[in-house]
Protein backbone atom coordinates (compact mmCIF):
# COMPACT_ATOMS: atom_id res chain seq x y z
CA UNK A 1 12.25 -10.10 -24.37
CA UNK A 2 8.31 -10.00 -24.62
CA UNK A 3 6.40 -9.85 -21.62
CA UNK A 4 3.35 -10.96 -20.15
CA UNK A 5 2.30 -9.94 -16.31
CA UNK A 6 -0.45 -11.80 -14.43
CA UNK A 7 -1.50 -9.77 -11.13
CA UNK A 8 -4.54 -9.80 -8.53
CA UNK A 9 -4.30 -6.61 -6.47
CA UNK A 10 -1.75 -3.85 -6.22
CA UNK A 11 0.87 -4.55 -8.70
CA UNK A 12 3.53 -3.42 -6.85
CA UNK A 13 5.51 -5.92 -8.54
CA UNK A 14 4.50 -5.15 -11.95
CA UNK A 15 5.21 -1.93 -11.56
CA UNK A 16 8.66 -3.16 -10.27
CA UNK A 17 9.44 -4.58 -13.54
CA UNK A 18 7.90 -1.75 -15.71
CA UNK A 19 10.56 0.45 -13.85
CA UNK A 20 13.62 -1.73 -14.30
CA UNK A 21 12.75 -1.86 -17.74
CA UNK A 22 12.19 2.00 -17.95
CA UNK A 23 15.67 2.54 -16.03
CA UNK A 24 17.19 0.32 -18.50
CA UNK A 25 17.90 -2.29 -16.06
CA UNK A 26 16.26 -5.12 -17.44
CA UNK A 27 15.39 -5.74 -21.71
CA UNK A 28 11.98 -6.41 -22.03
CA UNK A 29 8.72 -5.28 -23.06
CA UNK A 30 5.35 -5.73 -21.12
CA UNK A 31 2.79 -7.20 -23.75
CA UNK A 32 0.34 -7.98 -22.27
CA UNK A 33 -1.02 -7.81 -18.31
CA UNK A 34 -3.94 -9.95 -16.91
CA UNK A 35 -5.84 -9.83 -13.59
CA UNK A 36 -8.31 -12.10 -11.80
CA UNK A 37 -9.26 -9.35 -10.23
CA UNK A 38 -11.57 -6.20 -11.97
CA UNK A 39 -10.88 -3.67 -9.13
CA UNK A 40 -6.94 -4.31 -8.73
CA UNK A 41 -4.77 -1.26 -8.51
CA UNK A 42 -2.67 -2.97 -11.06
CA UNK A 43 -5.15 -2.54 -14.15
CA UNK A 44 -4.86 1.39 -13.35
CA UNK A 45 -1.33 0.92 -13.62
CA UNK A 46 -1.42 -0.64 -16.83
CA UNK A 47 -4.26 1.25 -17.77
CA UNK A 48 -2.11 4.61 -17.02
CA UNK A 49 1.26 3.12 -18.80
CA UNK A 50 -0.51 2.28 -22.25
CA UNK A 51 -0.38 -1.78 -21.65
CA UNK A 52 -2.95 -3.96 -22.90
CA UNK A 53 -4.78 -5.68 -20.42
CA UNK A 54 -7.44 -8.18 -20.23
CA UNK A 55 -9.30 -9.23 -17.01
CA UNK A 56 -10.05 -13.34 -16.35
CA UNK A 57 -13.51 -14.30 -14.66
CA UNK A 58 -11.61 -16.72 -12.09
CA UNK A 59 -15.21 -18.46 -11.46
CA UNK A 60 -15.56 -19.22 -14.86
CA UNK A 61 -15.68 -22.94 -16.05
CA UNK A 62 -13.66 -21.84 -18.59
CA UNK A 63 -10.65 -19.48 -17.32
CA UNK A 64 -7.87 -22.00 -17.52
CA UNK A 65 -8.98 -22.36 -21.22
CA UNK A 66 -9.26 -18.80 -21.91
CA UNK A 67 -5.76 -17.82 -20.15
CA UNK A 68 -4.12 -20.37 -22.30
CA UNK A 69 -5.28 -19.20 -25.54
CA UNK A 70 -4.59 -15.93 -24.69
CA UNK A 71 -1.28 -16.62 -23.85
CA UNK A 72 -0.93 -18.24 -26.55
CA UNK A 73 -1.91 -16.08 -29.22
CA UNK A 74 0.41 -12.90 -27.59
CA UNK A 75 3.96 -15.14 -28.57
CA UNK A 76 5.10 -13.90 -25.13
CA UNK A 77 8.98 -14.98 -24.03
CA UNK A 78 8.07 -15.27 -20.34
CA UNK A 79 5.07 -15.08 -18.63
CA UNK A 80 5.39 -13.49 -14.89
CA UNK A 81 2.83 -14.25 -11.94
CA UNK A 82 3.16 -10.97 -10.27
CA UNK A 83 1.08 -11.80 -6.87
CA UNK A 84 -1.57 -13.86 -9.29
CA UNK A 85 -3.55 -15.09 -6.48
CA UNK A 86 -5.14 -17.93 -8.83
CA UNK A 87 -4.20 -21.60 -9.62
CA UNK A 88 -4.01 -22.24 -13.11
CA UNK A 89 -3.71 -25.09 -14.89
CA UNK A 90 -1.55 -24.29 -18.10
CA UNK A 91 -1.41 -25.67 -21.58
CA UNK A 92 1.75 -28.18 -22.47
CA UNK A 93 2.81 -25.54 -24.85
CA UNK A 94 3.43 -22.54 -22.58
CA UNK A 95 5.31 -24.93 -20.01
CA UNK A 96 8.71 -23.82 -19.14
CA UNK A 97 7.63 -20.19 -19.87
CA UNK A 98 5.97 -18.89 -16.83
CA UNK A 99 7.42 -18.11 -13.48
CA UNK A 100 5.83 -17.44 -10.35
CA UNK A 101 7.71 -15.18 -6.81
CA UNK A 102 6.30 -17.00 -3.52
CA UNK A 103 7.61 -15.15 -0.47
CA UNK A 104 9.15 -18.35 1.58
CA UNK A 105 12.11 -20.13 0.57
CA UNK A 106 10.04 -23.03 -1.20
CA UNK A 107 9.09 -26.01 -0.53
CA UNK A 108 8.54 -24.78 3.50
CA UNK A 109 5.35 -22.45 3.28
CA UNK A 110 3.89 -22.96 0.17
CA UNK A 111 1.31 -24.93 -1.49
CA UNK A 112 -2.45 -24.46 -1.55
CA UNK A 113 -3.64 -21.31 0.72
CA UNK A 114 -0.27 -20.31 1.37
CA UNK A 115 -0.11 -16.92 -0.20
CA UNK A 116 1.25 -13.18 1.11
CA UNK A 117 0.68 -12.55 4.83
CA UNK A 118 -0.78 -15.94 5.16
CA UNK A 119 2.99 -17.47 4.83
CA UNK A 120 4.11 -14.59 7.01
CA UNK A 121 2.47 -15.53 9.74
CA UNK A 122 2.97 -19.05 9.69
CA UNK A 123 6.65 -18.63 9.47
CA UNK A 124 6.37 -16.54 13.17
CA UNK A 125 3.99 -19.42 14.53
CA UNK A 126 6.20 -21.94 13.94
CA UNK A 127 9.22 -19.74 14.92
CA UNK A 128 11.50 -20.65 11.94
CA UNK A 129 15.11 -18.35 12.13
CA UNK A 130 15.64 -17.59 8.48
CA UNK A 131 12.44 -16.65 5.60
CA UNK A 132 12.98 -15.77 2.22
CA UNK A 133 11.61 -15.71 -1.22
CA UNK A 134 11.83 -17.64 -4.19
CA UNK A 135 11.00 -17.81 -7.88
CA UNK A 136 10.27 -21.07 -9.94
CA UNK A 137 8.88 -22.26 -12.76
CA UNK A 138 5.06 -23.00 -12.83
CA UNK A 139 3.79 -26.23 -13.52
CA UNK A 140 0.21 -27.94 -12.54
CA UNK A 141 0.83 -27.86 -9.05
CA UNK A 142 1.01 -25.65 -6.00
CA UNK A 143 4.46 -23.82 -5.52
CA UNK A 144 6.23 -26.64 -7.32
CA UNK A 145 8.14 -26.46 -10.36
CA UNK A 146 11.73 -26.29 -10.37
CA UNK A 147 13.49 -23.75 -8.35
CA UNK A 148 15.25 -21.12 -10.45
CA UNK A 149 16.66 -18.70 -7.49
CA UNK A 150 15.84 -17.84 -3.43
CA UNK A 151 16.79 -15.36 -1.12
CA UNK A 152 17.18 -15.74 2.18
CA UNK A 153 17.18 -13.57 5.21
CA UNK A 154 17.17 -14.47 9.32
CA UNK A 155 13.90 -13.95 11.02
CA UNK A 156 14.38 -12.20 14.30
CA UNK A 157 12.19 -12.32 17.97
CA UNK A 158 11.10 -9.40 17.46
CA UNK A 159 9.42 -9.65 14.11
CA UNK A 160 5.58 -9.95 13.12
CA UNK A 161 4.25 -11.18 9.93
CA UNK A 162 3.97 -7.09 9.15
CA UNK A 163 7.70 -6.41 10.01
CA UNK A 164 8.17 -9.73 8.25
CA UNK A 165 6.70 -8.81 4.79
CA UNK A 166 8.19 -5.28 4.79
CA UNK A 167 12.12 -7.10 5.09
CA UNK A 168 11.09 -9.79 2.26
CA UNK A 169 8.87 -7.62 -0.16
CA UNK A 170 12.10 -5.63 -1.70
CA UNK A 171 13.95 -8.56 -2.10
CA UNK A 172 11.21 -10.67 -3.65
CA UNK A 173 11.12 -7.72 -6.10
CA UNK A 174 14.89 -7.49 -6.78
CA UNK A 175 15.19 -11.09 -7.05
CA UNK A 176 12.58 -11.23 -9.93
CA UNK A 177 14.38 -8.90 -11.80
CA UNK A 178 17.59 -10.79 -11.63
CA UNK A 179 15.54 -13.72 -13.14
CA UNK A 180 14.13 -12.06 -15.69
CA UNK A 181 16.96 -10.46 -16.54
CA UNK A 182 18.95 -13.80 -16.71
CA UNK A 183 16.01 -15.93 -18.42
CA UNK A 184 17.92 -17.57 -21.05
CA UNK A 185 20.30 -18.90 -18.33
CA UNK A 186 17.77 -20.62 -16.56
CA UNK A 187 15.93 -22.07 -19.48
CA UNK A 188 15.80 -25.63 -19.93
């Protein structure tokens, strides 16, 4: 399966996926990995590991134009938003092939602004018992396309939004990988 990884900052998850596939636990190939973000970690990553990469000028008029076509032209399988912090309104053509990880169990805690520790600390404001994470399918909206697969965990009295992310981060990243790894079960 061909790859394509969009990332902002770290990409811890990325490099999540780049191991599975090194280990052999998932069949793929990264193609191609974009960031919104020059200085991200992630580039270095992909930089180090001999993946093309591309940077996308999120202020430009133009970036939802220029991350279709570039999509586009790469013939990618599945396109991955690895913590792409960036809405994105994508072409017809490349609907159905790109799947985002949001860590809440969707649709509580998601939508416009609701990204990383932001969710986590809603979830301990509003004192909610279980948090999770969940992958679905992008569409033109905020954390809604179909749900492909969640995790769930309880959240206990004693947790922060730090403690919080630290219990959902691994199983965001494990839970990716199962959905990659089982794309053509989830396909429409």
């Amino acid at each position: 399966m061909k790859l394509g990884i969009m990332l902002s900052g770290r990409g811890s998850t990325y490099e999540a996926i780049h191991q599975a596939i090194l280990k052999k636990q998932l069949k793929a190939e990264i193609i191609h990995v974009v960031s919104s973000n020059l200085n991200a970690k992630g580039l270095i990553y992909a930089q180090d590991h001999q993946h093309a990469h591309s940077v996308i000028d999120t202020k430009s008029e133009f970036q939802h134009e220029k991350l279709n076509q570039l999509w586009l032209s790469k013939n990618v399988d599945l396109i991955v938003m690895a913590g792409y912090m960036h809405f994105w309104n994508l072409a017809p053509e490349l609907e159905g092939k790109v799947i985002n990880l949001h860590p809440s169990l969707i649709p509580a805690f998601s939508g416009k602004g609701m990204f990383g520790m932001h969710v986590h600390k809603a979830v301990i404001e509003k004192g909610v018992k279980f948090s999770g994470c969940t992958v679905h399918l992008v569409d033109r909206e905020y954390d809604h396309g179909r749900i492909l697969d969640q995790r769930c965990i309880a959240v206990e009295s004693t947790d922060s939004p730090e403690s919080l992310a630290a219990k959902i981060g691994p199983l965001e990243k494990s839970l990716l990988i199962q959905v990659i790894s089982a794309w053509n079960s989830y396909r429409l």
